[in-house]
N, C-alpha and C. Protein backbone atom coordinates (compact mmCIF):
# COMPACT_ATOMS: atom_id res chain seq x y z
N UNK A 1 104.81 88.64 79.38
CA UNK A 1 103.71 89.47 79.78
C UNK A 1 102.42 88.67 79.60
N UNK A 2 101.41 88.44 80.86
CA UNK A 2 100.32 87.76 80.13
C UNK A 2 98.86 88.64 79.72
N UNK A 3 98.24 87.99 79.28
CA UNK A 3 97.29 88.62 78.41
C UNK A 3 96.44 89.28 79.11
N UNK A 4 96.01 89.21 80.47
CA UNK A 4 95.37 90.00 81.37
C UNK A 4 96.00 91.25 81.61
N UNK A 5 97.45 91.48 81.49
CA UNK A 5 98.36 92.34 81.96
C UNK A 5 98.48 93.42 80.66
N UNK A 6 98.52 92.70 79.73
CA UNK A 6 98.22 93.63 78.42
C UNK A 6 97.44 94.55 78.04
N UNK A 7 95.84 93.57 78.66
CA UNK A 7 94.63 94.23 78.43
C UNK A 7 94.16 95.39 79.16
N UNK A 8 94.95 95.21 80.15
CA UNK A 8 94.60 96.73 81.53
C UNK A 8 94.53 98.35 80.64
N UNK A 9 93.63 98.82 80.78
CA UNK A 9 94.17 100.38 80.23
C UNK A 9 94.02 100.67 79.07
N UNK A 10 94.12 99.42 78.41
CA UNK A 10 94.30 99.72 76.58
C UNK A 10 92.78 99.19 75.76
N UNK A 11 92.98 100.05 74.69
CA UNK A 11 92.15 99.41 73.52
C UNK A 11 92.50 98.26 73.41
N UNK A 12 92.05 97.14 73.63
CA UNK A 12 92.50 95.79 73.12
C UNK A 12 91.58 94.90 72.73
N UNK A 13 91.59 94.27 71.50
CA UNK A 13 91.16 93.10 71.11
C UNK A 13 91.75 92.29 70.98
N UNK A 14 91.07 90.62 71.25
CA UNK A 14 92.13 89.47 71.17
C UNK A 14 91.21 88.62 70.41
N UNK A 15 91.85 88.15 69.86
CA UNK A 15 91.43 86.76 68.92
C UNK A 15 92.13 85.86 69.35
N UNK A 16 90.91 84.46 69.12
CA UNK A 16 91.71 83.39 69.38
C UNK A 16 91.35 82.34 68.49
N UNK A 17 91.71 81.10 68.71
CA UNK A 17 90.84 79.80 67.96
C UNK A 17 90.46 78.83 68.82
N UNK A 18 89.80 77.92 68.68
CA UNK A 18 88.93 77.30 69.00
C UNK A 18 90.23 75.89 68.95
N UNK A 19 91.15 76.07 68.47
CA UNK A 19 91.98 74.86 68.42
C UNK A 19 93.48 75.03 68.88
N UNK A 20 93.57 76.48 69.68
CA UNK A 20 94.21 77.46 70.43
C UNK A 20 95.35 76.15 71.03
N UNK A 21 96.15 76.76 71.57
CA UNK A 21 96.92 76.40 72.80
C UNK A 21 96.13 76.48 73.92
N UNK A 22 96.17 75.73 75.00
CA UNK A 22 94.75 74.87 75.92
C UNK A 22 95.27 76.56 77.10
N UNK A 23 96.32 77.15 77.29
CA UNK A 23 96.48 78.18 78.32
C UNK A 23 96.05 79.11 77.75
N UNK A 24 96.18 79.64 76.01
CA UNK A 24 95.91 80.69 75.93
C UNK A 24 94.13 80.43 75.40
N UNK A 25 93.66 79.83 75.33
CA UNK A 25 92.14 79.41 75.27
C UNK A 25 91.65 79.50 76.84
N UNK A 26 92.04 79.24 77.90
CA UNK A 26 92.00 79.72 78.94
C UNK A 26 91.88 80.85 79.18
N UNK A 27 92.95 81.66 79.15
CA UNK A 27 93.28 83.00 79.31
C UNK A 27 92.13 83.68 78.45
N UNK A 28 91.64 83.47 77.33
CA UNK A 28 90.76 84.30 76.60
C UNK A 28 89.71 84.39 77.07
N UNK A 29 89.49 83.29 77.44
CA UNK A 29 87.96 82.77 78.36
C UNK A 29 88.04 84.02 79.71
N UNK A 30 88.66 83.74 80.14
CA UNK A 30 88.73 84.58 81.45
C UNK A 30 88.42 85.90 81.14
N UNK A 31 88.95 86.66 80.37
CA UNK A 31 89.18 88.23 79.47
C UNK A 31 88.04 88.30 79.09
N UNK A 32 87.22 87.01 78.66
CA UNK A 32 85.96 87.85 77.91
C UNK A 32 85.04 87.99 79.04
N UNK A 33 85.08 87.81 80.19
CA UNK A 33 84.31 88.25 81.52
C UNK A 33 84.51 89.35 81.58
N UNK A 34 85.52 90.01 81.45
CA UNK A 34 85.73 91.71 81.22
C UNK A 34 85.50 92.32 80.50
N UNK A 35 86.42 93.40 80.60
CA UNK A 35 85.55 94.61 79.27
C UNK A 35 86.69 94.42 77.86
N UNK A 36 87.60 93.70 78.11
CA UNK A 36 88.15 93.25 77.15
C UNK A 36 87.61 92.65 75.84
N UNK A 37 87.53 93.12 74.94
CA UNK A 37 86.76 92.66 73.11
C UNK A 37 87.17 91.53 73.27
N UNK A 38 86.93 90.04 73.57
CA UNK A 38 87.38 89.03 72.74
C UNK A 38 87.02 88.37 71.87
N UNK A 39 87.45 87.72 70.83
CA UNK A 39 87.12 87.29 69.66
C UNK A 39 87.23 85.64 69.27
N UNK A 40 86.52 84.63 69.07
CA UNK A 40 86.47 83.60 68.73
C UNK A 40 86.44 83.14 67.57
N UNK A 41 87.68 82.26 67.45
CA UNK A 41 87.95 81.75 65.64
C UNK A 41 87.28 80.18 65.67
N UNK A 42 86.47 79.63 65.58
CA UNK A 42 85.93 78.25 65.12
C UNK A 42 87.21 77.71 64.27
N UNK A 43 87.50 76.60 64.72
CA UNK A 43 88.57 76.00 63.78
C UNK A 43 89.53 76.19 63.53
N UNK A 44 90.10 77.15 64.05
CA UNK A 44 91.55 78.57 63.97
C UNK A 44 92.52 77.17 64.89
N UNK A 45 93.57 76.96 64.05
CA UNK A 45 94.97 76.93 65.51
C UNK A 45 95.32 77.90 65.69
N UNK A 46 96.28 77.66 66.21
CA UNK A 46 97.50 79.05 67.12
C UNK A 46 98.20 79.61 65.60
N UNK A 47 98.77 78.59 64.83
CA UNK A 47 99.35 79.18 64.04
C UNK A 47 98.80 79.07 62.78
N UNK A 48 97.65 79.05 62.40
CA UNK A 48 96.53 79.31 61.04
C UNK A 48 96.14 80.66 61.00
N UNK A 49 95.75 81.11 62.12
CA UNK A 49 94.53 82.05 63.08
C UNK A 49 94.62 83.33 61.81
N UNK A 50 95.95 83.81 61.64
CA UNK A 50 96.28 84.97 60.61
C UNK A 50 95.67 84.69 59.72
N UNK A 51 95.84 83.95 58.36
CA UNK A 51 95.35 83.43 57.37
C UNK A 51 94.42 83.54 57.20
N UNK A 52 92.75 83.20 58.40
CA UNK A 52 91.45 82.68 57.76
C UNK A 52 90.57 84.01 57.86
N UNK A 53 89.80 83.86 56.48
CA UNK A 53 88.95 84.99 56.15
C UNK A 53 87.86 85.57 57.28
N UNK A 54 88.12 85.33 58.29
CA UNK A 54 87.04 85.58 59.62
C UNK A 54 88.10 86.49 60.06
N UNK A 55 89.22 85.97 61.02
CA UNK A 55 90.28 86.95 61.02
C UNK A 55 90.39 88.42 60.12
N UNK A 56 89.93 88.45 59.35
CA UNK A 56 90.22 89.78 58.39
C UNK A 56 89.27 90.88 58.42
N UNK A 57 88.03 89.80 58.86
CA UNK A 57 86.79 90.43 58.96
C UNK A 57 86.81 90.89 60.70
N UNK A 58 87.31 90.65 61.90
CA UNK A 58 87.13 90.64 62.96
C UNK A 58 88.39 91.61 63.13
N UNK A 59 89.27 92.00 61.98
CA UNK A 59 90.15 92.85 62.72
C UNK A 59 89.46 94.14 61.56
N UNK A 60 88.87 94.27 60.27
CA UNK A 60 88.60 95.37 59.89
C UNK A 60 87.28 96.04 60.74
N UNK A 61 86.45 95.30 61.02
CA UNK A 61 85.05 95.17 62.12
C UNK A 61 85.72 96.35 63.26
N UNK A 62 86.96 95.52 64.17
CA UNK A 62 87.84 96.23 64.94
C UNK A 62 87.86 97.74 64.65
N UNK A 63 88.76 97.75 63.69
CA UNK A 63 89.55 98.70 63.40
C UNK A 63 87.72 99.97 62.86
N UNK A 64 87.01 99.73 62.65
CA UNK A 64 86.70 100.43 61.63
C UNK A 64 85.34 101.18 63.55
N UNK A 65 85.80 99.99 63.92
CA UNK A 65 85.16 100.62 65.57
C UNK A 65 85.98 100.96 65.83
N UNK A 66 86.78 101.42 66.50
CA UNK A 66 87.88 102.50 67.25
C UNK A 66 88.23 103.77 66.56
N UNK A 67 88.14 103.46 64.85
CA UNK A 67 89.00 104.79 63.94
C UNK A 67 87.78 105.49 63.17
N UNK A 68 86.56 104.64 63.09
CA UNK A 68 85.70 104.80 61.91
C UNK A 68 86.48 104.67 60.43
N UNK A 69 86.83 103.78 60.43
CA UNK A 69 87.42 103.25 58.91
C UNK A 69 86.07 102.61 58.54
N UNK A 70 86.32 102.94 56.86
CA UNK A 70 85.43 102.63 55.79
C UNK A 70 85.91 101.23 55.26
């Protein structure tokens, strides 16, 4: 499924990194022309991205916009 196809219809945010896989750094690029949330990790790979303290902050940020979480 690609990431344009995901984003149709739904609440969606995407994060990415800046040290991404070169298609899905593509693909994000494109999405953030839309109304799609996208999110930029400085320094993030593909498989760090979970881990770094920006990530935590960009998904409670998220979350606390859609639910009103404290």
């Amino acid at each position: 499924m690609s990431l344009i196809y995901a984003a149709m219809g739904r609440q969606t945010s995407i994060i990415f990194g800046s040290r991404d896989i070169p298609e899905i750094v593509h693909a994000c690029q494109k999405l953030s022309l839309s109304e799609t949330k996208v999110n930029f990790v400085e320094a993030a790979l593909h498989s760090d991205i979970f881990l770094l303290e920006k990530t935590f902050g960009i998904v409670l940020n998220q979350l606390n916009e859609w639910f009103g979480l404290n």
